[in-house]
ModelCIF file with pLDDT and N, C-alpha, C, O atoms, coordinates in Angstrom:
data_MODEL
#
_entry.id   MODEL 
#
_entity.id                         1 
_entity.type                       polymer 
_entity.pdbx_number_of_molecules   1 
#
_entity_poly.entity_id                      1 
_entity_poly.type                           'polypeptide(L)' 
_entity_poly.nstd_linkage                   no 
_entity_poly.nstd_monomer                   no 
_entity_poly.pdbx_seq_one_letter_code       
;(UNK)(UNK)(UNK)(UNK)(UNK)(UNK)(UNK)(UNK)(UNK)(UNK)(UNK)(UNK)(UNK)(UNK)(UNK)(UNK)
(UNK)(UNK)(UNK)(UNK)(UNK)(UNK)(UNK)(UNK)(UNK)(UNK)(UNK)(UNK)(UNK)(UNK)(UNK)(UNK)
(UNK)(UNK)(UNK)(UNK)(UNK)(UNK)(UNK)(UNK)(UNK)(UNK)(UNK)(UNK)(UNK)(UNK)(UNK)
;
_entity_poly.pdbx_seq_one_letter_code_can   XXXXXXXXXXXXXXXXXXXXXXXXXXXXXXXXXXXXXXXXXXXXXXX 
_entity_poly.pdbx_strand_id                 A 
#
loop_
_entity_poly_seq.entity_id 
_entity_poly_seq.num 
_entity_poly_seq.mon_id 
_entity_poly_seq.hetero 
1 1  UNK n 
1 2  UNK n 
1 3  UNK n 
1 4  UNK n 
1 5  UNK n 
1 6  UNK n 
1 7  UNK n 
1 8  UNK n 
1 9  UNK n 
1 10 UNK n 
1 11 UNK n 
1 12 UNK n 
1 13 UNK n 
1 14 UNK n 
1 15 UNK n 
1 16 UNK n 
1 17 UNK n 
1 18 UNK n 
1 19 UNK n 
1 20 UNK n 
1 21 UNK n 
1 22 UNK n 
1 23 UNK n 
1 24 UNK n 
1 25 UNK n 
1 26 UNK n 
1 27 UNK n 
1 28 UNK n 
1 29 UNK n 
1 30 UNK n 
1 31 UNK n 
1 32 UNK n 
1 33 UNK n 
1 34 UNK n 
1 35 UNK n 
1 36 UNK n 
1 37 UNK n 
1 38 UNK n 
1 39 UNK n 
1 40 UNK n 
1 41 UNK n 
1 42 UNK n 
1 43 UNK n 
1 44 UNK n 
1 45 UNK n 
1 46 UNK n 
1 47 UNK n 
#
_struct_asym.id          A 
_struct_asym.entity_id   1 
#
loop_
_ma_qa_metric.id 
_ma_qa_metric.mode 
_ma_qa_metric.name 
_ma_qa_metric.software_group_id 
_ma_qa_metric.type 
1 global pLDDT . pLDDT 
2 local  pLDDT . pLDDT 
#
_ma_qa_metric_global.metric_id      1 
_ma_qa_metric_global.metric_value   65.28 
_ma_qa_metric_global.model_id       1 
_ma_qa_metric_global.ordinal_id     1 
#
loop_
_ma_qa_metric_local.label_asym_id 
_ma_qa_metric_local.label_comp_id 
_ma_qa_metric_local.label_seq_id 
_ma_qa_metric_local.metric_id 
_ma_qa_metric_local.metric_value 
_ma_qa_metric_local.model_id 
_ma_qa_metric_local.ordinal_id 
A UNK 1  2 51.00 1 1  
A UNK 2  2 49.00 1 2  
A UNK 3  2 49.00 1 3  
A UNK 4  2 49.00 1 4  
A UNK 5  2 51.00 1 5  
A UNK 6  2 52.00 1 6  
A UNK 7  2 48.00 1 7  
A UNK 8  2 47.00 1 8  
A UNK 9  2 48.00 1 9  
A UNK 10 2 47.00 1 10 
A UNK 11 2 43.00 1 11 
A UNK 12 2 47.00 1 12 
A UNK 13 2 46.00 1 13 
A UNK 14 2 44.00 1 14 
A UNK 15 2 47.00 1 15 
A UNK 16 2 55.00 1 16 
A UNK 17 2 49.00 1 17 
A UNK 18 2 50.00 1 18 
A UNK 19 2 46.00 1 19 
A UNK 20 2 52.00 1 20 
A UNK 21 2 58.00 1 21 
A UNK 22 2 60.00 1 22 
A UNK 23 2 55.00 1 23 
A UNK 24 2 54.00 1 24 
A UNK 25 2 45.00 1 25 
A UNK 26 2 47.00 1 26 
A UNK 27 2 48.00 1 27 
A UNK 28 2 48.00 1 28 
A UNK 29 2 50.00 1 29 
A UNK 30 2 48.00 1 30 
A UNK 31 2 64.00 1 31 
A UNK 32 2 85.00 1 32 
A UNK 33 2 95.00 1 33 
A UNK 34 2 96.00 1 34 
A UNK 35 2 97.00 1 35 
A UNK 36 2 97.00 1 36 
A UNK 37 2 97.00 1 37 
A UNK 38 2 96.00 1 38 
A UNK 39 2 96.00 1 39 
A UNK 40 2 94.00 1 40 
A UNK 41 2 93.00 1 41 
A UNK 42 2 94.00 1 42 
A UNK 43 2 96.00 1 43 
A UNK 44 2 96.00 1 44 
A UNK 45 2 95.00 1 45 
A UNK 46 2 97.00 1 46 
A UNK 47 2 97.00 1 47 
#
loop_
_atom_site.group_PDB 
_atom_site.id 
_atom_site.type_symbol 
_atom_site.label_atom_id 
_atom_site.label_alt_id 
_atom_site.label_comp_id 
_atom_site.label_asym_id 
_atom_site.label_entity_id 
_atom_site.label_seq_id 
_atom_site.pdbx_PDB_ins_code 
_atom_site.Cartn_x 
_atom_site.Cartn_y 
_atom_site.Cartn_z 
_atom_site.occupancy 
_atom_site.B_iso_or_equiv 
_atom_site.pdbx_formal_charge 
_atom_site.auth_seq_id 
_atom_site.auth_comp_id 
_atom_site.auth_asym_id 
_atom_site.auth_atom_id 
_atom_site.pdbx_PDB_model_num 
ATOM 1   N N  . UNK A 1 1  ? 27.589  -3.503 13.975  1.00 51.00 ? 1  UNK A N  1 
ATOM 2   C CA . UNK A 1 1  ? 26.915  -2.351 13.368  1.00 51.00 ? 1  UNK A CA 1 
ATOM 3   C C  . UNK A 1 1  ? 25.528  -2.704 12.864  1.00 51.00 ? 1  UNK A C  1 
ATOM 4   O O  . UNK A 1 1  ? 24.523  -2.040 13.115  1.00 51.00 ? 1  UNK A O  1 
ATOM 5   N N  . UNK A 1 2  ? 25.562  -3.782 12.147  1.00 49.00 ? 2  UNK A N  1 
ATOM 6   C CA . UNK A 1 2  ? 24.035  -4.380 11.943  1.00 49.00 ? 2  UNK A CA 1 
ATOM 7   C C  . UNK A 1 2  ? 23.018  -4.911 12.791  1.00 49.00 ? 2  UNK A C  1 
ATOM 8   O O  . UNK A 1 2  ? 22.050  -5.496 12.305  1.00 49.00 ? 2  UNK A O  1 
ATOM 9   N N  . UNK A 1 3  ? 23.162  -4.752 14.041  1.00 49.00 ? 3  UNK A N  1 
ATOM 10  C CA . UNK A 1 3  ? 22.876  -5.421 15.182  1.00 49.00 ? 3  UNK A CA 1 
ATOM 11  C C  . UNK A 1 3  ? 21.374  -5.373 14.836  1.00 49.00 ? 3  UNK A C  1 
ATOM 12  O O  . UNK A 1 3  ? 20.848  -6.335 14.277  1.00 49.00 ? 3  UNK A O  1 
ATOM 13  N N  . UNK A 1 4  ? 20.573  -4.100 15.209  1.00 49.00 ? 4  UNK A N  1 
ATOM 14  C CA . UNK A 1 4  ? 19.157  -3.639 14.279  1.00 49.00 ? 4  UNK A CA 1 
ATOM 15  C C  . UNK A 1 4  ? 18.681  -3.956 12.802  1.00 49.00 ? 4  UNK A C  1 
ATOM 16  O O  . UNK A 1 4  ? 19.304  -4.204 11.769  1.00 49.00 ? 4  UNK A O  1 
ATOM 17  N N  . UNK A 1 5  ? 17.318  -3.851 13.109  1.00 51.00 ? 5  UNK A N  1 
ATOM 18  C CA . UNK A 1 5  ? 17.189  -4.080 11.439  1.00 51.00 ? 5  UNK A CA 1 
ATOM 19  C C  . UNK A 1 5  ? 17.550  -3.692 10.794  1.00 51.00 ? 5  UNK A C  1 
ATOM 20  O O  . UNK A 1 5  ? 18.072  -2.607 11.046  1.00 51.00 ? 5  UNK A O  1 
ATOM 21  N N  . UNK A 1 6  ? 17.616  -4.271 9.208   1.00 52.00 ? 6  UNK A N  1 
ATOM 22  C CA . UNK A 1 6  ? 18.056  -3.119 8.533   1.00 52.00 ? 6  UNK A CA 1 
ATOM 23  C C  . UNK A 1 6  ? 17.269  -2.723 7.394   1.00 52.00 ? 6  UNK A C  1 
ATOM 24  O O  . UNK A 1 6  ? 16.598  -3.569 6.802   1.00 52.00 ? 6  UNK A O  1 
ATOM 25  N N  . UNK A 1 7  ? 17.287  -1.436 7.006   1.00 48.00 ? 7  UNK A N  1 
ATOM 26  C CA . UNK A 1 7  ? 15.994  -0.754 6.203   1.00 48.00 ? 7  UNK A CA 1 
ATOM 27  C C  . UNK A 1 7  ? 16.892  -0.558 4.978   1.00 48.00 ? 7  UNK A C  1 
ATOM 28  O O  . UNK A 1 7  ? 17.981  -0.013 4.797   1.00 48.00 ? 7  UNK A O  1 
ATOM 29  N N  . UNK A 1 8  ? 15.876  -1.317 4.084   1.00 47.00 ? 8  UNK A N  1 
ATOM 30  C CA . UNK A 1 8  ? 16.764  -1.564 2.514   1.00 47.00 ? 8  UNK A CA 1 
ATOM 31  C C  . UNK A 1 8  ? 17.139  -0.241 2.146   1.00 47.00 ? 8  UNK A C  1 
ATOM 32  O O  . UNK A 1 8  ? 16.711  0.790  2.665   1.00 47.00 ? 8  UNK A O  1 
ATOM 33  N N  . UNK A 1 9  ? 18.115  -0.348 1.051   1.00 48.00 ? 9  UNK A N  1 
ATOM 34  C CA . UNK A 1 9  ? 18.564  1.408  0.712   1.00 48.00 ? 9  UNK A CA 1 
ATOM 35  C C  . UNK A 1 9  ? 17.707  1.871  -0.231  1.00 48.00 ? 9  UNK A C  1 
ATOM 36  O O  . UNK A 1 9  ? 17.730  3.054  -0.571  1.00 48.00 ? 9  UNK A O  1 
ATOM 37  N N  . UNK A 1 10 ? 17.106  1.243  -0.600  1.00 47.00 ? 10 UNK A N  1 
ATOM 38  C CA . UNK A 1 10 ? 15.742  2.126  -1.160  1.00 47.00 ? 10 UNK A CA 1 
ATOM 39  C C  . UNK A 1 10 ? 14.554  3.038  -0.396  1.00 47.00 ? 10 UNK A C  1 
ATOM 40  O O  . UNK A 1 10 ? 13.838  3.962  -0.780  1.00 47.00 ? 10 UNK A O  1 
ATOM 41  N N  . UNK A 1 11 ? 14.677  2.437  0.665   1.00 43.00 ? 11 UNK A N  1 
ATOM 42  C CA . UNK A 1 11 ? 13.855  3.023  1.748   1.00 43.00 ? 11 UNK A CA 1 
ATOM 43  C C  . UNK A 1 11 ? 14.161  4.470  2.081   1.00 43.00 ? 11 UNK A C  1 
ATOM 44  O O  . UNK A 1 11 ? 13.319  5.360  2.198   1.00 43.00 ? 11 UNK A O  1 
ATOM 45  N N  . UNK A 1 12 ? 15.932  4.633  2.264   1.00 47.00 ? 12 UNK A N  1 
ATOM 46  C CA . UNK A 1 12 ? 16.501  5.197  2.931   1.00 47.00 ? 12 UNK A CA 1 
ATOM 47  C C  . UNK A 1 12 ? 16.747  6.663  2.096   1.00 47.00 ? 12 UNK A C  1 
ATOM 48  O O  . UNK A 1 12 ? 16.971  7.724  2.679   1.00 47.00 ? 12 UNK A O  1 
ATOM 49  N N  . UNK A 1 13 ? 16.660  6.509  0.581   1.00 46.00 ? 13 UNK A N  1 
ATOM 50  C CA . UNK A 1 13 ? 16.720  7.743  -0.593  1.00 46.00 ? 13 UNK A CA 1 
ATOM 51  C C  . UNK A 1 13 ? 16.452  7.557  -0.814  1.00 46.00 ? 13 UNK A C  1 
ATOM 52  O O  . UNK A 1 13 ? 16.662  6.363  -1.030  1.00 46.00 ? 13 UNK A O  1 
ATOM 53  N N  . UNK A 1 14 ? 15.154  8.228  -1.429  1.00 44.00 ? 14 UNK A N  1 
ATOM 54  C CA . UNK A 1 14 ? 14.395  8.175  -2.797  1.00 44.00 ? 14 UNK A CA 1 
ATOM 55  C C  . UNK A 1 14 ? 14.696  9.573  -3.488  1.00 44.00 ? 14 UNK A C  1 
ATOM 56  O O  . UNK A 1 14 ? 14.570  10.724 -3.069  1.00 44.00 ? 14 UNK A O  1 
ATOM 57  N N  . UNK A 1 15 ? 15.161  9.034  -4.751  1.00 47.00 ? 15 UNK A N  1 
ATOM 58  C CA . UNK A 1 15 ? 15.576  10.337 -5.764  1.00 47.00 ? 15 UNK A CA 1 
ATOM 59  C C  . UNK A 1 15 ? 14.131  10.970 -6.376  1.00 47.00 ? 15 UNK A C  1 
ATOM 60  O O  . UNK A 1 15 ? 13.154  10.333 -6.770  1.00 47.00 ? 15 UNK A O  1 
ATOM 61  N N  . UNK A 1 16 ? 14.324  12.449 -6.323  1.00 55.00 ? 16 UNK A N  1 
ATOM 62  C CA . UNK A 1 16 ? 13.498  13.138 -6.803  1.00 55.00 ? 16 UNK A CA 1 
ATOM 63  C C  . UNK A 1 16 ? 12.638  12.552 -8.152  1.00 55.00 ? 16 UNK A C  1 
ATOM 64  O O  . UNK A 1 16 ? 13.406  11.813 -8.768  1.00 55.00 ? 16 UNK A O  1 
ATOM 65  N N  . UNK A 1 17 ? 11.555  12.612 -8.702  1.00 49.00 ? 17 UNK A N  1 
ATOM 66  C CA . UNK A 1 17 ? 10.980  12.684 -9.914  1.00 49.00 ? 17 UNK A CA 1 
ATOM 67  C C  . UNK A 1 17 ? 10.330  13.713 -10.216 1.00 49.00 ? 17 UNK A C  1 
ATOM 68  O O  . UNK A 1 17 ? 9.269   14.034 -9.681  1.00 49.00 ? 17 UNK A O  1 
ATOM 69  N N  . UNK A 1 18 ? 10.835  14.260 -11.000 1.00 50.00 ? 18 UNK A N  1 
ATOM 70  C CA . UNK A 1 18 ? 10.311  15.011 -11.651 1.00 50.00 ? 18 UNK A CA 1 
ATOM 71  C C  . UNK A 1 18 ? 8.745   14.682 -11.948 1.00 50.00 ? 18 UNK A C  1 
ATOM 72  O O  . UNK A 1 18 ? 8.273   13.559 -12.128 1.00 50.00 ? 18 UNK A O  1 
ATOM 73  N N  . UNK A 1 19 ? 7.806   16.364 -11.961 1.00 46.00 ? 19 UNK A N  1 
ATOM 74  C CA . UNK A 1 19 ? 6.197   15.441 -12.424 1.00 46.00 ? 19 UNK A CA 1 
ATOM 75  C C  . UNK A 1 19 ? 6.166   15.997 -14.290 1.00 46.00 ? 19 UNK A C  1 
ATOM 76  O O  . UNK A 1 19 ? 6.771   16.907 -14.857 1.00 46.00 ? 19 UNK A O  1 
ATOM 77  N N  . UNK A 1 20 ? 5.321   15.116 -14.728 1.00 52.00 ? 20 UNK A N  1 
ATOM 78  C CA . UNK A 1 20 ? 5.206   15.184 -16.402 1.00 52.00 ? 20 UNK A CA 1 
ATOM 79  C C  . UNK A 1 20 ? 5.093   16.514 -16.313 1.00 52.00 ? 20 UNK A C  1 
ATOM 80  O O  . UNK A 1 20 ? 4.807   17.149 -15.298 1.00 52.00 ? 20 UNK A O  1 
ATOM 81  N N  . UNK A 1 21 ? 5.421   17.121 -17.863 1.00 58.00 ? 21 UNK A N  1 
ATOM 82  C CA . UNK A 1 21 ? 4.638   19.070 -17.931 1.00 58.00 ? 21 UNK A CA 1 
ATOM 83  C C  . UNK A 1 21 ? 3.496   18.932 -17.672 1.00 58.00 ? 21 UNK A C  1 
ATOM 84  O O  . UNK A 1 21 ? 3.043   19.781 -16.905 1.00 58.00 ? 21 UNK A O  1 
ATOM 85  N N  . UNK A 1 22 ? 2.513   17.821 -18.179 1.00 60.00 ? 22 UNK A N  1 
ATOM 86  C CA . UNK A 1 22 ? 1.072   18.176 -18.016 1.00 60.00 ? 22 UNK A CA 1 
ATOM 87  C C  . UNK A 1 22 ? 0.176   17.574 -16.778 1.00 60.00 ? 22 UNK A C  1 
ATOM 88  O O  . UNK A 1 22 ? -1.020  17.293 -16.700 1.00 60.00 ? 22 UNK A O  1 
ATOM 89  N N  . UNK A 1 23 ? 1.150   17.504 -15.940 1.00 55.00 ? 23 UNK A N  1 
ATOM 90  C CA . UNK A 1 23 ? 0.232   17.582 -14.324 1.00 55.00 ? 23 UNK A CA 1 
ATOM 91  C C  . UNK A 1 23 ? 0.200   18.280 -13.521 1.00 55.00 ? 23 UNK A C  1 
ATOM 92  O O  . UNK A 1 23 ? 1.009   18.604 -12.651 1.00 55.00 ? 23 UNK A O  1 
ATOM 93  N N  . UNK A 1 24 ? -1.139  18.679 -13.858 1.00 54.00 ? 24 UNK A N  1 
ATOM 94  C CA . UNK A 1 24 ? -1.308  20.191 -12.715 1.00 54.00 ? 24 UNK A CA 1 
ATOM 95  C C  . UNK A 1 24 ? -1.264  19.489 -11.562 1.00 54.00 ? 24 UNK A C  1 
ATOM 96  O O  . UNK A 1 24 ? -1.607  18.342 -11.275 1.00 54.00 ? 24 UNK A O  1 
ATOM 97  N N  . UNK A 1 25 ? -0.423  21.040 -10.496 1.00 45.00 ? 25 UNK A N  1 
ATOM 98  C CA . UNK A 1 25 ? -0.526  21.081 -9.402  1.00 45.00 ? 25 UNK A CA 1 
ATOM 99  C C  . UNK A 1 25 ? -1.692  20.990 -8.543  1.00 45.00 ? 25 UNK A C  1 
ATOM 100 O O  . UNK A 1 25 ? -2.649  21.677 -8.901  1.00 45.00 ? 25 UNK A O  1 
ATOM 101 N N  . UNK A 1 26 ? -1.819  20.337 -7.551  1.00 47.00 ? 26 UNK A N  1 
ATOM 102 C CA . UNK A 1 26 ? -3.315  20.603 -6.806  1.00 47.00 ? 26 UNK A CA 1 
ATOM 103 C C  . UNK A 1 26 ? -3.717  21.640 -6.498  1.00 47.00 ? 26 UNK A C  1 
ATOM 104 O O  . UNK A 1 26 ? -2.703  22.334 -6.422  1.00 47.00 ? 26 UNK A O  1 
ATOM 105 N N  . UNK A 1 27 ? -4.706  22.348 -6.215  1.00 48.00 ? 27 UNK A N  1 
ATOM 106 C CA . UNK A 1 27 ? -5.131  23.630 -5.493  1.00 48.00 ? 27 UNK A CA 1 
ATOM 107 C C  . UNK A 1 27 ? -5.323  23.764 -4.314  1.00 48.00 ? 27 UNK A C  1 
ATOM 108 O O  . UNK A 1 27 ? -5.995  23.048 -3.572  1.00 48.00 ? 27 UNK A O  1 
ATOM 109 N N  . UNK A 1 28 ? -4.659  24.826 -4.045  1.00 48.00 ? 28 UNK A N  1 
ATOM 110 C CA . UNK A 1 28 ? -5.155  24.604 -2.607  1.00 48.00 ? 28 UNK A CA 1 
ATOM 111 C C  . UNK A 1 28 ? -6.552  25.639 -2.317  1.00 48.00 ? 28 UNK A C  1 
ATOM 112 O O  . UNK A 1 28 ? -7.053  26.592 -2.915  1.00 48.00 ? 28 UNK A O  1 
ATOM 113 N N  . UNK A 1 29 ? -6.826  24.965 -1.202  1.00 50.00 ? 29 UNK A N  1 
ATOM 114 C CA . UNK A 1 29 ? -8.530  24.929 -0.975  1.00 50.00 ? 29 UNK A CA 1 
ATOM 115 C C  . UNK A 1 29 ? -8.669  26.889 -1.080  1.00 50.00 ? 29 UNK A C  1 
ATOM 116 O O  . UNK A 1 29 ? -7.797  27.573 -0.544  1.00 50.00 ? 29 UNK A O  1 
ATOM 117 N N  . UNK A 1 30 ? -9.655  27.435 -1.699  1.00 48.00 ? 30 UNK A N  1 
ATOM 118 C CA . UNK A 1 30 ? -10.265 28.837 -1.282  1.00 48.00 ? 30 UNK A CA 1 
ATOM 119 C C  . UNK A 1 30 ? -9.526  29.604 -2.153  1.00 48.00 ? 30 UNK A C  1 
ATOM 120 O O  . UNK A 1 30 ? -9.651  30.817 -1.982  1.00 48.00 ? 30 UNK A O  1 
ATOM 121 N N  . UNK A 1 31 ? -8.767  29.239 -3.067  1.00 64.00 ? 31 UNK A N  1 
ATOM 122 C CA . UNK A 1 31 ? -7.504  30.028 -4.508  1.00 64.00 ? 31 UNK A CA 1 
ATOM 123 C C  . UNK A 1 31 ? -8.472  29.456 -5.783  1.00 64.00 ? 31 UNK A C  1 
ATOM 124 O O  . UNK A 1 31 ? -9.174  28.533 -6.196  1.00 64.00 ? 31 UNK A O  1 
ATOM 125 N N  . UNK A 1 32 ? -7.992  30.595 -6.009  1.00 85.00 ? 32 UNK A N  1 
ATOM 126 C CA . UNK A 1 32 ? -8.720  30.389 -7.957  1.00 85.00 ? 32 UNK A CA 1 
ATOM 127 C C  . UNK A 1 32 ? -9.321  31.351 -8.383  1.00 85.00 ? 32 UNK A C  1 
ATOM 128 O O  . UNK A 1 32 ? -9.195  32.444 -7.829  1.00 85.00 ? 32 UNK A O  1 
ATOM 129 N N  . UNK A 1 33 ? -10.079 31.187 -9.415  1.00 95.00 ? 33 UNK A N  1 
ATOM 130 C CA . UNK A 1 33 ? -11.529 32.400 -9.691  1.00 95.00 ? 33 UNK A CA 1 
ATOM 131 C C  . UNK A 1 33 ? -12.285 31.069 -9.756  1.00 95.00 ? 33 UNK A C  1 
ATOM 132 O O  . UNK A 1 33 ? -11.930 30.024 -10.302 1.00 95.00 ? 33 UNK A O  1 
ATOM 133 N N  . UNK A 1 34 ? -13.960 31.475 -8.740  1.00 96.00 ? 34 UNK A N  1 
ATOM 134 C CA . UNK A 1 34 ? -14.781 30.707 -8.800  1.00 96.00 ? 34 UNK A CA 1 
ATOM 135 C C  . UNK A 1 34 ? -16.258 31.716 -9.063  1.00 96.00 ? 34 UNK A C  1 
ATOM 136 O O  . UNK A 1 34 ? -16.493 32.841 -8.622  1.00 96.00 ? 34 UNK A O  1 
ATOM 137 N N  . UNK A 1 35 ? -16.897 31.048 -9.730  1.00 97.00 ? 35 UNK A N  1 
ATOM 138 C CA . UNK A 1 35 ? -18.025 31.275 -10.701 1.00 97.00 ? 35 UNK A CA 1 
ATOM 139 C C  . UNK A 1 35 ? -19.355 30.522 -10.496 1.00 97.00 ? 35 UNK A C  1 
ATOM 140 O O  . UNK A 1 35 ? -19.281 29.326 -10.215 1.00 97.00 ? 35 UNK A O  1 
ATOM 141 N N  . UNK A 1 36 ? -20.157 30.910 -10.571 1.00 97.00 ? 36 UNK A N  1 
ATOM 142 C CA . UNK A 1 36 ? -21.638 30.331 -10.963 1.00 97.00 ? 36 UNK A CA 1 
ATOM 143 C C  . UNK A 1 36 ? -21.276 28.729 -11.446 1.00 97.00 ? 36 UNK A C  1 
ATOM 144 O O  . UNK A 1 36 ? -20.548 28.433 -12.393 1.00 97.00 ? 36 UNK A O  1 
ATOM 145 N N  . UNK A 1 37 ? -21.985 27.780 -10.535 1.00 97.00 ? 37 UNK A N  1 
ATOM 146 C CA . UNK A 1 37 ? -21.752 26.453 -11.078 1.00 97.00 ? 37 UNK A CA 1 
ATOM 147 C C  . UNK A 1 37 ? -20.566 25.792 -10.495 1.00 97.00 ? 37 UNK A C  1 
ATOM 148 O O  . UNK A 1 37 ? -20.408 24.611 -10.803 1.00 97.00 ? 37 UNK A O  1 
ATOM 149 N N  . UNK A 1 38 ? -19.719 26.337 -9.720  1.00 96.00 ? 38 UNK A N  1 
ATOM 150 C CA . UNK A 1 38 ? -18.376 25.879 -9.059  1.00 96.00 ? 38 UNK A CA 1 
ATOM 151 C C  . UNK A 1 38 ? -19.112 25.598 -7.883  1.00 96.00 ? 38 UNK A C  1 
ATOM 152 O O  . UNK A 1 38 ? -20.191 26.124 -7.610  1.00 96.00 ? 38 UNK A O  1 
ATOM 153 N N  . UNK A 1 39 ? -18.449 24.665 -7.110  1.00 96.00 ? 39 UNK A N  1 
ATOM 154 C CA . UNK A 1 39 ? -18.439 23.884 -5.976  1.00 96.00 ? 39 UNK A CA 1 
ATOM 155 C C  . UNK A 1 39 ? -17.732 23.494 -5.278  1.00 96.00 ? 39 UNK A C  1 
ATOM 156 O O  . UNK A 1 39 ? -16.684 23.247 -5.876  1.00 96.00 ? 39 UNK A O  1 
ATOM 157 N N  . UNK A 1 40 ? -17.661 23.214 -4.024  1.00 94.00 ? 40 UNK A N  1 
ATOM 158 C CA . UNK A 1 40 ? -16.550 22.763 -3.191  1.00 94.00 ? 40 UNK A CA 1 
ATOM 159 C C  . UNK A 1 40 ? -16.152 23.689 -2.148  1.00 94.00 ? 40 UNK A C  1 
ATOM 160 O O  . UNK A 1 40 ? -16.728 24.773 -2.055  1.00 94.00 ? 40 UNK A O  1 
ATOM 161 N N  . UNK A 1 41 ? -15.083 23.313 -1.240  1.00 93.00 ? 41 UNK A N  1 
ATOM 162 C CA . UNK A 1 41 ? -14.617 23.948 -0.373  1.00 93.00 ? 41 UNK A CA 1 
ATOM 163 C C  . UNK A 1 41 ? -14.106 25.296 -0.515  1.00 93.00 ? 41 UNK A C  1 
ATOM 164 O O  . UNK A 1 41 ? -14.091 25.999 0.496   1.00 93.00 ? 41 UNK A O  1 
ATOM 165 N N  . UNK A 1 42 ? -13.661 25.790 -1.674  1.00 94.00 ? 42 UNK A N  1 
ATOM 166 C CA . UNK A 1 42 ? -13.411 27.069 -1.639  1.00 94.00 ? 42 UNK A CA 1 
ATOM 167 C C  . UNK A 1 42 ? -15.034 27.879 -2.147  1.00 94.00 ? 42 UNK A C  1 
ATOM 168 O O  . UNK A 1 42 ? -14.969 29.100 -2.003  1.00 94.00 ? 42 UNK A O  1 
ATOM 169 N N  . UNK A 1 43 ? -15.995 27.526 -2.530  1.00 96.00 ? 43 UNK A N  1 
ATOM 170 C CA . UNK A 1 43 ? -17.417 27.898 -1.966  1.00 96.00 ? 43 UNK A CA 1 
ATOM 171 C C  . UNK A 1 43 ? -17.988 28.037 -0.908  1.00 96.00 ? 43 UNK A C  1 
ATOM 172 O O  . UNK A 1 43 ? -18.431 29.054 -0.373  1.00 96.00 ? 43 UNK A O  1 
ATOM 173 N N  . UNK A 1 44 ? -17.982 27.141 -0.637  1.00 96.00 ? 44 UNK A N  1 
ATOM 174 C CA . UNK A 1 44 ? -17.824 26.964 0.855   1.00 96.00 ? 44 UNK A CA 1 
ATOM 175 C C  . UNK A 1 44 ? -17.278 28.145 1.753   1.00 96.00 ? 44 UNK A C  1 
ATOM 176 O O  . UNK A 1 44 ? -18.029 28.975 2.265   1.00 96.00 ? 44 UNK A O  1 
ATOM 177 N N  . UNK A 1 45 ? -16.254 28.147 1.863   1.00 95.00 ? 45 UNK A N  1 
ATOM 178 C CA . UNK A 1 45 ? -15.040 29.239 2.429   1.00 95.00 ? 45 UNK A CA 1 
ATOM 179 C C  . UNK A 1 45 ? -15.914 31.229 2.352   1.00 95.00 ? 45 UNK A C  1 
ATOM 180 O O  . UNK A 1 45 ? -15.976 32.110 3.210   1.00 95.00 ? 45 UNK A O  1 
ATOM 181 N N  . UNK A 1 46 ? -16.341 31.173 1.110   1.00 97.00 ? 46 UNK A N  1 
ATOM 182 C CA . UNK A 1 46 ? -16.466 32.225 0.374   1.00 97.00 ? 46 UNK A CA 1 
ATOM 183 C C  . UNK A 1 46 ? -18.166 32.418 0.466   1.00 97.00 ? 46 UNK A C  1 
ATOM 184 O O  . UNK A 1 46 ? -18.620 33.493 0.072   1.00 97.00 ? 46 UNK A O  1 
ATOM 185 N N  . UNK A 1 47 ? -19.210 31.251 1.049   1.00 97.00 ? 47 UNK A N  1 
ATOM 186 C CA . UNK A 1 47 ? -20.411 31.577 1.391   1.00 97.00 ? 47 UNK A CA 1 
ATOM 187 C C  . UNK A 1 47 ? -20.066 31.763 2.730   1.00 97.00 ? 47 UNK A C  1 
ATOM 188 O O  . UNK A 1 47 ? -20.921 32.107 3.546   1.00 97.00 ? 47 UNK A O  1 
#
């Protein structure tokens, strides 16, 4: 049965973690309210 390598069992599950309360989610690109002085790809998108 072991004939193949074998991939440690850590590899094989990794249990969920939870993220802290205070880490925001990323944005995704062109969402938000953007304003005078904002920059980036959702400017971009929107010029």
């Amino acid at each position: 049965q072991h004939s193949g390598p074998a991939a440690p069992p850590a590899a094989q599950e990794q249990p969920e973690r939870p993220l802290p309360d205070d880490t925001p989610l990323p944005e995704i690109p062109g969402t938000g309210v953007l304003r005078e002085g904002d920059s980036g790809h959702g400017v971009y998108e929107l010029q």
